[in-house]
PDB file of N, CA and C in Angstrom:
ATOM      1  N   UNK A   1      27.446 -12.726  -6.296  1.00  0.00           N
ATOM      2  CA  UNK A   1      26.091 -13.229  -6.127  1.00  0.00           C
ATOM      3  C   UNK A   1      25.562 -13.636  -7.496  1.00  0.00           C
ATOM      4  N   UNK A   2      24.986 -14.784  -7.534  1.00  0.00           N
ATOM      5  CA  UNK A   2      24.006 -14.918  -9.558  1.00  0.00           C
ATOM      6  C   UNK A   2      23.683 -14.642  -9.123  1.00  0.00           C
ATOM      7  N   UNK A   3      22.636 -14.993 -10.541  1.00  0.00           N
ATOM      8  CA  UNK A   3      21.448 -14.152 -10.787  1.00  0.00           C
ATOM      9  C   UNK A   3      20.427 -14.970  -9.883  1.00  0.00           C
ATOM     10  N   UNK A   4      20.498 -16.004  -9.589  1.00  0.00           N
ATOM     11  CA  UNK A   4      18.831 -16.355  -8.854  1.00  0.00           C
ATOM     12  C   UNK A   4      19.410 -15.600  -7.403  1.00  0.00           C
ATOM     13  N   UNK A   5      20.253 -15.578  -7.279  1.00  0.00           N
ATOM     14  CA  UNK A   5      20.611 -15.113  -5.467  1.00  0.00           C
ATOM     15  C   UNK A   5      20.189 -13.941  -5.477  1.00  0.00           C
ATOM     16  N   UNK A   6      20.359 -12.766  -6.517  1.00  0.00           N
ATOM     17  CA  UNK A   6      19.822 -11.406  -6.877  1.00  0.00           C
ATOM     18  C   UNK A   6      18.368 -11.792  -6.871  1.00  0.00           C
ATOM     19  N   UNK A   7      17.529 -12.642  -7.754  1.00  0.00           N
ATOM     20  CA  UNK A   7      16.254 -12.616  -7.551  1.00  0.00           C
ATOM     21  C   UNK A   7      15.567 -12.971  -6.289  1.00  0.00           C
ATOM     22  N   UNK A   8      16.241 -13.834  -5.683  1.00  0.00           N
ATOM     23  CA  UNK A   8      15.740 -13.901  -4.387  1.00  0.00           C
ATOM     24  C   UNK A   8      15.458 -13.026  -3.710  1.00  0.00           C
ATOM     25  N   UNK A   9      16.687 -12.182  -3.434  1.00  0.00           N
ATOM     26  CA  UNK A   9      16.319 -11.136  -2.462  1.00  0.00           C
ATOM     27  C   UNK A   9      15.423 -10.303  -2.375  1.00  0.00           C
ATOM     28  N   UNK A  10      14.781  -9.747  -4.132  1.00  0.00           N
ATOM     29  CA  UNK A  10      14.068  -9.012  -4.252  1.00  0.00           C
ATOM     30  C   UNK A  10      12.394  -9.427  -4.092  1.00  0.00           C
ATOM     31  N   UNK A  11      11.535  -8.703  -3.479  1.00  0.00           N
ATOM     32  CA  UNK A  11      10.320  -8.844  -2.833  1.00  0.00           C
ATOM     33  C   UNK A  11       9.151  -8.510  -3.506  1.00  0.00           C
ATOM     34  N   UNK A  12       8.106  -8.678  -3.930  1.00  0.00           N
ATOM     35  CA  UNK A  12       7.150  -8.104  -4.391  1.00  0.00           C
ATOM     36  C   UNK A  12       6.885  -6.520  -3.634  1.00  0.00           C
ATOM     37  N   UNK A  13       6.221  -6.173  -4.077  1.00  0.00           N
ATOM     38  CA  UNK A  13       5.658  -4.426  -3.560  1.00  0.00           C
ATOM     39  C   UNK A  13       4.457  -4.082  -4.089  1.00  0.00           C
ATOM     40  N   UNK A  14       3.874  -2.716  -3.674  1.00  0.00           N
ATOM     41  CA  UNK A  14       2.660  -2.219  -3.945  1.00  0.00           C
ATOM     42  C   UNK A  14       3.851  -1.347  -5.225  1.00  0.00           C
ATOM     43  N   UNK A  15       2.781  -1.063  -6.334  1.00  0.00           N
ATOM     44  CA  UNK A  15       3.897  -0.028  -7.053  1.00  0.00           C
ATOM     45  C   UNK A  15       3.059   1.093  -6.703  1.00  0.00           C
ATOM     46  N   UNK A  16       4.745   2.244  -6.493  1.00  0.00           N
ATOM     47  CA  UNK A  16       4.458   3.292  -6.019  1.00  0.00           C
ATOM     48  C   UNK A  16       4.998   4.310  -7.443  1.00  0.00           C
ATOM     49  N   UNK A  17       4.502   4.674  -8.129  1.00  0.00           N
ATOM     50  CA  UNK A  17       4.857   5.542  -9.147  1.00  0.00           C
ATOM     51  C   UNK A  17       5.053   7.390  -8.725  1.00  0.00           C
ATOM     52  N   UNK A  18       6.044   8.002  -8.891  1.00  0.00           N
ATOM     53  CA  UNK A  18       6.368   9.037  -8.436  1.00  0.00           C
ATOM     54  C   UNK A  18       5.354  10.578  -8.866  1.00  0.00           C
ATOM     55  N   UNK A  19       5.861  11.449  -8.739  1.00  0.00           N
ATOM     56  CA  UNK A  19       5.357  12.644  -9.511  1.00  0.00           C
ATOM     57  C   UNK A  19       5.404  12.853 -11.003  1.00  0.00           C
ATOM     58  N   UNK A  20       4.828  13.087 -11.643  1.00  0.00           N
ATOM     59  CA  UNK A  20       5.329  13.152 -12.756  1.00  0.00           C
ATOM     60  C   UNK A  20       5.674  12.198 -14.103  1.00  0.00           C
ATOM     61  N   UNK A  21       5.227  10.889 -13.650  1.00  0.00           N
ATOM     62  CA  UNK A  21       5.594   9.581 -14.673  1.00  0.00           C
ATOM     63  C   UNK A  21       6.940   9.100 -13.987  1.00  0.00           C
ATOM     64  N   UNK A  22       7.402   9.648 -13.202  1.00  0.00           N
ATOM     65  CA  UNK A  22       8.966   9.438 -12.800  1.00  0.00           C
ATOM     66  C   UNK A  22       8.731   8.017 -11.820  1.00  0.00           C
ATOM     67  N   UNK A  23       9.719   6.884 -12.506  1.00  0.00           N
ATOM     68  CA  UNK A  23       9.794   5.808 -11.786  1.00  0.00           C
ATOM     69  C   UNK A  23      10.614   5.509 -10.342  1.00  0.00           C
ATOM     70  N   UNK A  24       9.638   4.822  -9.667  1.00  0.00           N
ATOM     71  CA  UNK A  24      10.733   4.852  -8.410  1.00  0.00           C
ATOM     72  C   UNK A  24      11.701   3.507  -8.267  1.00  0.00           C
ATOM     73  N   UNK A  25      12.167   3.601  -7.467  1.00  0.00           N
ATOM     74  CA  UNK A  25      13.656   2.226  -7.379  1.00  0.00           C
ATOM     75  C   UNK A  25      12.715   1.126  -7.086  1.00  0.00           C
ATOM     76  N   UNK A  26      11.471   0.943  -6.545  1.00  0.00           N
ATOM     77  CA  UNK A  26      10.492  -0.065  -6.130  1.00  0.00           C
ATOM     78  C   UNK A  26      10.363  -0.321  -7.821  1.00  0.00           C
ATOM     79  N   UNK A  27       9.702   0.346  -8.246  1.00  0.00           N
ATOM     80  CA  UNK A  27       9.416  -0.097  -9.623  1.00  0.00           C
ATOM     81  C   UNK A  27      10.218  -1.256 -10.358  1.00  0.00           C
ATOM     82  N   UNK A  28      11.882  -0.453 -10.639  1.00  0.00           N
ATOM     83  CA  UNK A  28      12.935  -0.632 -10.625  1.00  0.00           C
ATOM     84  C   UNK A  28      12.904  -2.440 -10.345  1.00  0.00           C
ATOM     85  N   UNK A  29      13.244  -2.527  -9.128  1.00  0.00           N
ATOM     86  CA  UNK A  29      12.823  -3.450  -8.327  1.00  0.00           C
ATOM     87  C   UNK A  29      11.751  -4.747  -8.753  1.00  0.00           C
ATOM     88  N   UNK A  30      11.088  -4.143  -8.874  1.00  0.00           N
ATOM     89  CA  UNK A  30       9.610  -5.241  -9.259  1.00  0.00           C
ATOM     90  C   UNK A  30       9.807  -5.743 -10.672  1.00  0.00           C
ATOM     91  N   UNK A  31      10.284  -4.591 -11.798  1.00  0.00           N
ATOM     92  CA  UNK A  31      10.725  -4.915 -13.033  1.00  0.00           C
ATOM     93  C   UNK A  31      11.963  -6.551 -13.082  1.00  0.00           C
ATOM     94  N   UNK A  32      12.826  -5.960 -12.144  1.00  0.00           N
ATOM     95  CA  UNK A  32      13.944  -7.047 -12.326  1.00  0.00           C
ATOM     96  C   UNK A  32      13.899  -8.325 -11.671  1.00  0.00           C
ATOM     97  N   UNK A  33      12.465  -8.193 -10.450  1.00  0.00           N
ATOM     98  CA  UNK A  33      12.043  -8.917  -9.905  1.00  0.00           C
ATOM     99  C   UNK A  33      11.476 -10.130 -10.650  1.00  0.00           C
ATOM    100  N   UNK A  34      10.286  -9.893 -11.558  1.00  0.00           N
ATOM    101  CA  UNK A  34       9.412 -10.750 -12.616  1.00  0.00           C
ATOM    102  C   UNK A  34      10.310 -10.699 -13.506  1.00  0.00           C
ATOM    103  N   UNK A  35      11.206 -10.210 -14.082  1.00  0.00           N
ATOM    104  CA  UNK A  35      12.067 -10.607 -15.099  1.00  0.00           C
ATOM    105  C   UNK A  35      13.056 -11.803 -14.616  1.00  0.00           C
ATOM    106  N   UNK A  36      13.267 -11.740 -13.368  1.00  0.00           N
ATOM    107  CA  UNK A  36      14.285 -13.120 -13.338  1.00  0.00           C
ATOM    108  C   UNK A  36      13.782 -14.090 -13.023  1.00  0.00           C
ATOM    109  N   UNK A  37      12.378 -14.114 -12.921  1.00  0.00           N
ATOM    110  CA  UNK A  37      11.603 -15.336 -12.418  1.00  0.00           C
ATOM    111  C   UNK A  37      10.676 -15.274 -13.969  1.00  0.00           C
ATOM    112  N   UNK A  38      11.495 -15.588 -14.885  1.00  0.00           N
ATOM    113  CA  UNK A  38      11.341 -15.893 -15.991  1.00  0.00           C
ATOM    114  C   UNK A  38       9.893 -14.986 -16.835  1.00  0.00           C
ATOM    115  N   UNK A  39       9.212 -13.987 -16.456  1.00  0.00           N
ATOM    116  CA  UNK A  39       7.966 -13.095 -17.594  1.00  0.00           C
ATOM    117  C   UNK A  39       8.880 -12.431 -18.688  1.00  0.00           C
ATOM    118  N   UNK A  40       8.246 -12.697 -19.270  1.00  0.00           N
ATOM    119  CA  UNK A  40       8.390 -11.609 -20.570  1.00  0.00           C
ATOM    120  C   UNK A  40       8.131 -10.288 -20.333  1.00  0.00           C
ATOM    121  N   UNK A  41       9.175  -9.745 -21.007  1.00  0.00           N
ATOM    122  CA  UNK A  41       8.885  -8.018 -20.770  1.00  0.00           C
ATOM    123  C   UNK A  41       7.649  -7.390 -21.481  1.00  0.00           C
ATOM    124  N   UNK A  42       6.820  -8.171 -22.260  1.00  0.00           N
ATOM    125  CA  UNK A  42       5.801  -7.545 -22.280  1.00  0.00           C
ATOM    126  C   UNK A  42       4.608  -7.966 -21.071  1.00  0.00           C
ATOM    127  N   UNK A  43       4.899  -9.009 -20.693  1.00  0.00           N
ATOM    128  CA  UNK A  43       3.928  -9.746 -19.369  1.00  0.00           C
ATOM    129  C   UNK A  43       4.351  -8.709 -18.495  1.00  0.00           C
ATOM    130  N   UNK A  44       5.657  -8.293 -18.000  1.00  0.00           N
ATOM    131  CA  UNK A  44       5.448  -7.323 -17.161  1.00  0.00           C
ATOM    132  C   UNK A  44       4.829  -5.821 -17.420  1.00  0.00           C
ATOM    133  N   UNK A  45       5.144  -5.171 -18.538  1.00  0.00           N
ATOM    134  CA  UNK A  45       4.944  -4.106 -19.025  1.00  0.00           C
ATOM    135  C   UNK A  45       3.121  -4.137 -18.865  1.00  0.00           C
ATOM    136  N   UNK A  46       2.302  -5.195 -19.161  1.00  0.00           N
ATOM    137  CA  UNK A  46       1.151  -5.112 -18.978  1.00  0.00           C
ATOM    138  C   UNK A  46       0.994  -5.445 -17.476  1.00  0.00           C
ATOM    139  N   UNK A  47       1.738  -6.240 -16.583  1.00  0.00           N
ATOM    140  CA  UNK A  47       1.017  -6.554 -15.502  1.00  0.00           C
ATOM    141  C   UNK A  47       1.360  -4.830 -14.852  1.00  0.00           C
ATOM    142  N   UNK A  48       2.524  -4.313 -14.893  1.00  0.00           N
ATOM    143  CA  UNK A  48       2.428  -3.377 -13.759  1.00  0.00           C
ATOM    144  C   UNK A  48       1.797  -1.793 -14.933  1.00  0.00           C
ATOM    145  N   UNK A  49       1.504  -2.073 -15.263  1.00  0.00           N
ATOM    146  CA  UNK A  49       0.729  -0.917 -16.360  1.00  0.00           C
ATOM    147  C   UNK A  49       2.092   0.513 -16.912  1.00  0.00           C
ATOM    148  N   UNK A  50       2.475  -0.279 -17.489  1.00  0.00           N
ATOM    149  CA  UNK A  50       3.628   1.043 -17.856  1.00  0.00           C
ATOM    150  C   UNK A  50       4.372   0.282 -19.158  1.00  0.00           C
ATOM    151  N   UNK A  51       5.040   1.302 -19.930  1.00  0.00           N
ATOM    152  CA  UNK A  51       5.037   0.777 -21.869  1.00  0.00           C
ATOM    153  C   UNK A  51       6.282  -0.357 -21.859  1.00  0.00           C
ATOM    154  N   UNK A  52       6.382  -1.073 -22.821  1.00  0.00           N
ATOM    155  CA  UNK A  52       7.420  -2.057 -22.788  1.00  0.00           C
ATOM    156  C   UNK A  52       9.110  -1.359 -22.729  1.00  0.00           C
ATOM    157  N   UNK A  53       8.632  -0.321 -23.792  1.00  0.00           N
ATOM    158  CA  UNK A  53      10.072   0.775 -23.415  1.00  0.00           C
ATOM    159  C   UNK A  53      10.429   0.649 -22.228  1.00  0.00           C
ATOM    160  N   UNK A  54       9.629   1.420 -21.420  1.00  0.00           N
ATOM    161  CA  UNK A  54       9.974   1.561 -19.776  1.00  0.00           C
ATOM    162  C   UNK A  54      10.765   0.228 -19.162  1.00  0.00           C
ATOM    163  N   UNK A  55      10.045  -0.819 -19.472  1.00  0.00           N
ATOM    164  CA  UNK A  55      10.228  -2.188 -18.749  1.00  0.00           C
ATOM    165  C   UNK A  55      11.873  -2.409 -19.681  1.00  0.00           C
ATOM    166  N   UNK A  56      11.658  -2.485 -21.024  1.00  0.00           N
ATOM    167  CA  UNK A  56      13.453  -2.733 -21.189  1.00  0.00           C
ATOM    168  C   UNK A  56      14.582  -1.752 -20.545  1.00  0.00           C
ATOM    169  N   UNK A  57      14.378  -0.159 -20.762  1.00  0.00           N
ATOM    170  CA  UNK A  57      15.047   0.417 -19.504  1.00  0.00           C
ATOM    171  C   UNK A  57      15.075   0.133 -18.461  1.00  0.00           C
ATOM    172  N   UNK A  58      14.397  -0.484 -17.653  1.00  0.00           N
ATOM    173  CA  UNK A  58      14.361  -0.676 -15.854  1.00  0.00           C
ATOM    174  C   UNK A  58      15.281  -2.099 -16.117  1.00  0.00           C
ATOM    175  N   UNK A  59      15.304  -2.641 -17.111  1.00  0.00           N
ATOM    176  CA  UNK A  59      15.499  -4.416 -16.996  1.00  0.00           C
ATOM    177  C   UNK A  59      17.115  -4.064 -17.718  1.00  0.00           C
ATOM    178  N   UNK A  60      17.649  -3.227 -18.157  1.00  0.00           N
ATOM    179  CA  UNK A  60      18.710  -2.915 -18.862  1.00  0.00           C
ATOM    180  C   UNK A  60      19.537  -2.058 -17.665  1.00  0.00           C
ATOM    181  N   UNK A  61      19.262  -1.304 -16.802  1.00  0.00           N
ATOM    182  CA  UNK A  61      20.131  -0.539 -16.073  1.00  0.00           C
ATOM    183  C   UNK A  61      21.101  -1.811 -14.757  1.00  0.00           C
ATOM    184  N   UNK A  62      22.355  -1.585 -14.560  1.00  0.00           N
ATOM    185  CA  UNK A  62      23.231  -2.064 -13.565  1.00  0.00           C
ATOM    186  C   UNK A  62      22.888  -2.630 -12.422  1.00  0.00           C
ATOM    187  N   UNK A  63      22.777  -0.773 -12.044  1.00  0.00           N
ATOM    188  CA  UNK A  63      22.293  -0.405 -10.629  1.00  0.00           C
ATOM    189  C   UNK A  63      20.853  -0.386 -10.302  1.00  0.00           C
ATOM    190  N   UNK A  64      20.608   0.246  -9.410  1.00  0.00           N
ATOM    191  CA  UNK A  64      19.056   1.159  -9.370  1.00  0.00           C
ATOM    192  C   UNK A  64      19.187   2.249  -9.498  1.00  0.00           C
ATOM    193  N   UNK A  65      18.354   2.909 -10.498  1.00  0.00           N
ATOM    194  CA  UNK A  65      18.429   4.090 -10.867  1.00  0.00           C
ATOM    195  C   UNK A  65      18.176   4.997  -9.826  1.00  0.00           C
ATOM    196  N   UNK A  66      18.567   6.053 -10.558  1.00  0.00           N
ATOM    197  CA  UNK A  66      18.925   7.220  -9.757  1.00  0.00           C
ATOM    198  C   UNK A  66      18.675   8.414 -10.045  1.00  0.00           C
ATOM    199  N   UNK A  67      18.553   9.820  -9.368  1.00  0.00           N
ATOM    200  CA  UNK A  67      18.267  11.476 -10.183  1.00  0.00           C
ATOM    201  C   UNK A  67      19.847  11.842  -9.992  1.00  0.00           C
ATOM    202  N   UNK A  68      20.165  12.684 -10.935  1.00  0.00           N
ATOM    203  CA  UNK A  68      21.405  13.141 -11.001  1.00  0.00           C
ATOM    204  C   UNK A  68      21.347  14.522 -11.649  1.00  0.00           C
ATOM    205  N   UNK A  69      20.764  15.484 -10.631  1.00  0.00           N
ATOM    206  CA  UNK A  69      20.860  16.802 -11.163  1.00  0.00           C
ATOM    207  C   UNK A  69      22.210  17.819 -12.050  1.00  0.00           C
ATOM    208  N   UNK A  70      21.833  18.197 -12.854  1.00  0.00           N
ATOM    209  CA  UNK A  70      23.061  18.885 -13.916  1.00  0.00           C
ATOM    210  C   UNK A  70      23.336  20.000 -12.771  1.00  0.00           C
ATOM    211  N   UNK A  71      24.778  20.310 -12.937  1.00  0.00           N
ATOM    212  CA  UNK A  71      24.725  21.992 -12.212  1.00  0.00           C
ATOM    213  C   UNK A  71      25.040  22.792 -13.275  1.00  0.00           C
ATOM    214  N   UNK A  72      24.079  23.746 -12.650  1.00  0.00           N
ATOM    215  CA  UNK A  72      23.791  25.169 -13.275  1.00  0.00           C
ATOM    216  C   UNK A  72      24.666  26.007 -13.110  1.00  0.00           C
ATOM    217  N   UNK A  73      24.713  27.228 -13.986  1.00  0.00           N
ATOM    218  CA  UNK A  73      25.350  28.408 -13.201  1.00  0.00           C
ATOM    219  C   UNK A  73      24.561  29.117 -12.457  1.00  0.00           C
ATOM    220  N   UNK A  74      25.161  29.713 -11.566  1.00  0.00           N
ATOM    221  CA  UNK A  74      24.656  30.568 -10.845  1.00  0.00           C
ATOM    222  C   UNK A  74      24.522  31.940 -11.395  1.00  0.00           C
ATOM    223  N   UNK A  75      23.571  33.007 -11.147  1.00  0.00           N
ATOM    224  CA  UNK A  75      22.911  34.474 -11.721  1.00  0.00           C
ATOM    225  C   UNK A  75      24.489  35.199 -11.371  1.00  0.00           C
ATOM    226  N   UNK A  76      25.076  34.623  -9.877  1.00  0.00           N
ATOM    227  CA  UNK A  76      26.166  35.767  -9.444  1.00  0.00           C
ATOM    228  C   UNK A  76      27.307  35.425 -10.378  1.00  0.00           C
ATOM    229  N   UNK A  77      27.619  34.050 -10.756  1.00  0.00           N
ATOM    230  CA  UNK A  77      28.952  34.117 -11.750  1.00  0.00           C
ATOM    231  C   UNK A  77      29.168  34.812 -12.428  1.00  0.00           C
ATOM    232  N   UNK A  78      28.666  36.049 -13.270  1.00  0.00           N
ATOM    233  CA  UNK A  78      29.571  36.890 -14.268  1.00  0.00           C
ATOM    234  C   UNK A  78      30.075  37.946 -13.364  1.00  0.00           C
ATOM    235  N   UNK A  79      29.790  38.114 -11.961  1.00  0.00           N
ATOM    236  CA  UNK A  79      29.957  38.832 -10.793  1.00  0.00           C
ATOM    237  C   UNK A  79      30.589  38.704  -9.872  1.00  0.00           C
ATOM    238  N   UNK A  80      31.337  37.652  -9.611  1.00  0.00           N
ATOM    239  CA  UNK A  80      32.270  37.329  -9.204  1.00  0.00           C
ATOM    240  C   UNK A  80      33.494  37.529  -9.007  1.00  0.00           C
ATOM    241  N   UNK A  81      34.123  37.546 -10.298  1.00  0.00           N
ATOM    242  CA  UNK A  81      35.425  38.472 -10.372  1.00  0.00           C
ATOM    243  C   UNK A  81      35.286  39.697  -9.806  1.00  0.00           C
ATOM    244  N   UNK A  82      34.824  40.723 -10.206  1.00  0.00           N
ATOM    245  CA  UNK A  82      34.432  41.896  -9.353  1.00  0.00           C
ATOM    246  C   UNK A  82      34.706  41.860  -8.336  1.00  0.00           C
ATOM    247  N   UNK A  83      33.256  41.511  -7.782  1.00  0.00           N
ATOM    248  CA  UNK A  83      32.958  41.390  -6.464  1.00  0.00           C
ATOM    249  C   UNK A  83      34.274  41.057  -5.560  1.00  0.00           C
ATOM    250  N   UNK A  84      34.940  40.075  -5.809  1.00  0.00           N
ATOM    251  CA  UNK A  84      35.872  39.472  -5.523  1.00  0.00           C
ATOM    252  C   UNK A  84      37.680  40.996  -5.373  1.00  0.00           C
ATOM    253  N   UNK A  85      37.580  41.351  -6.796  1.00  0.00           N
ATOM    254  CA  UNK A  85      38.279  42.621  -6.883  1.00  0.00           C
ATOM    255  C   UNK A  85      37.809  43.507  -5.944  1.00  0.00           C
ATOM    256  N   UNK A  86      36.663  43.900  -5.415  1.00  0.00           N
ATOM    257  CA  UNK A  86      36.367  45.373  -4.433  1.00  0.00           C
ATOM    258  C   UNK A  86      36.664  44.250  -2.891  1.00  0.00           C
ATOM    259  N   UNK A  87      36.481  43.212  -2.956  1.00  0.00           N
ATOM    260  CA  UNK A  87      36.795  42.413  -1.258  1.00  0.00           C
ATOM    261  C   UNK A  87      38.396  42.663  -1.397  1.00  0.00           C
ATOM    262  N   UNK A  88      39.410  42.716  -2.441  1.00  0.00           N
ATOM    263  CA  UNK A  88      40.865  42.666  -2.016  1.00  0.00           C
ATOM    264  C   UNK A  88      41.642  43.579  -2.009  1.00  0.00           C
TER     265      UNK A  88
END
């Protein structure tokens, strides 16, 4: 697909900004939207109210972003082995 076939598809929206400052894929969206229909990343950064930083990250990522939680350890892992020893 180019790039105007990518801009096409994408739609204007209400922006919906998440909890927390956290951007949503609409955002995402709207960023790459006015960027391929030629604004400047500071024209967008002021039209949808959020810093030019933000707007070169949203306009720099592949995909649509995404959360990608780290895993933790768990409290029971140093307990395990054990535990594991009295089950056999």
């Amino acid at each position: 697909m180019s790039v105007l076939g990518f801009c096409e598809t994408l739609v204007p929206h209400e922006r919906a900004q998440g909890e927390g400052g956290v951007h949503q894929v609409q955002d995402w969206a709207e960023v790459k939207r006015l960027h391929c229909i030629g604004k400047s990343k500071q024209v967008i950064a002021a039209e949808l109210g959020m810093s030019r930083i933000t707007v070169y990250r949203l306009v720099a990522f592949e995909g649509s972003p995404h959360y990608e939680r780290a895993l933790g350890l768990s409290l029971l892992d140093p307990f395990k082995d054990p535990i594991r020893g009295l089950l056999d």
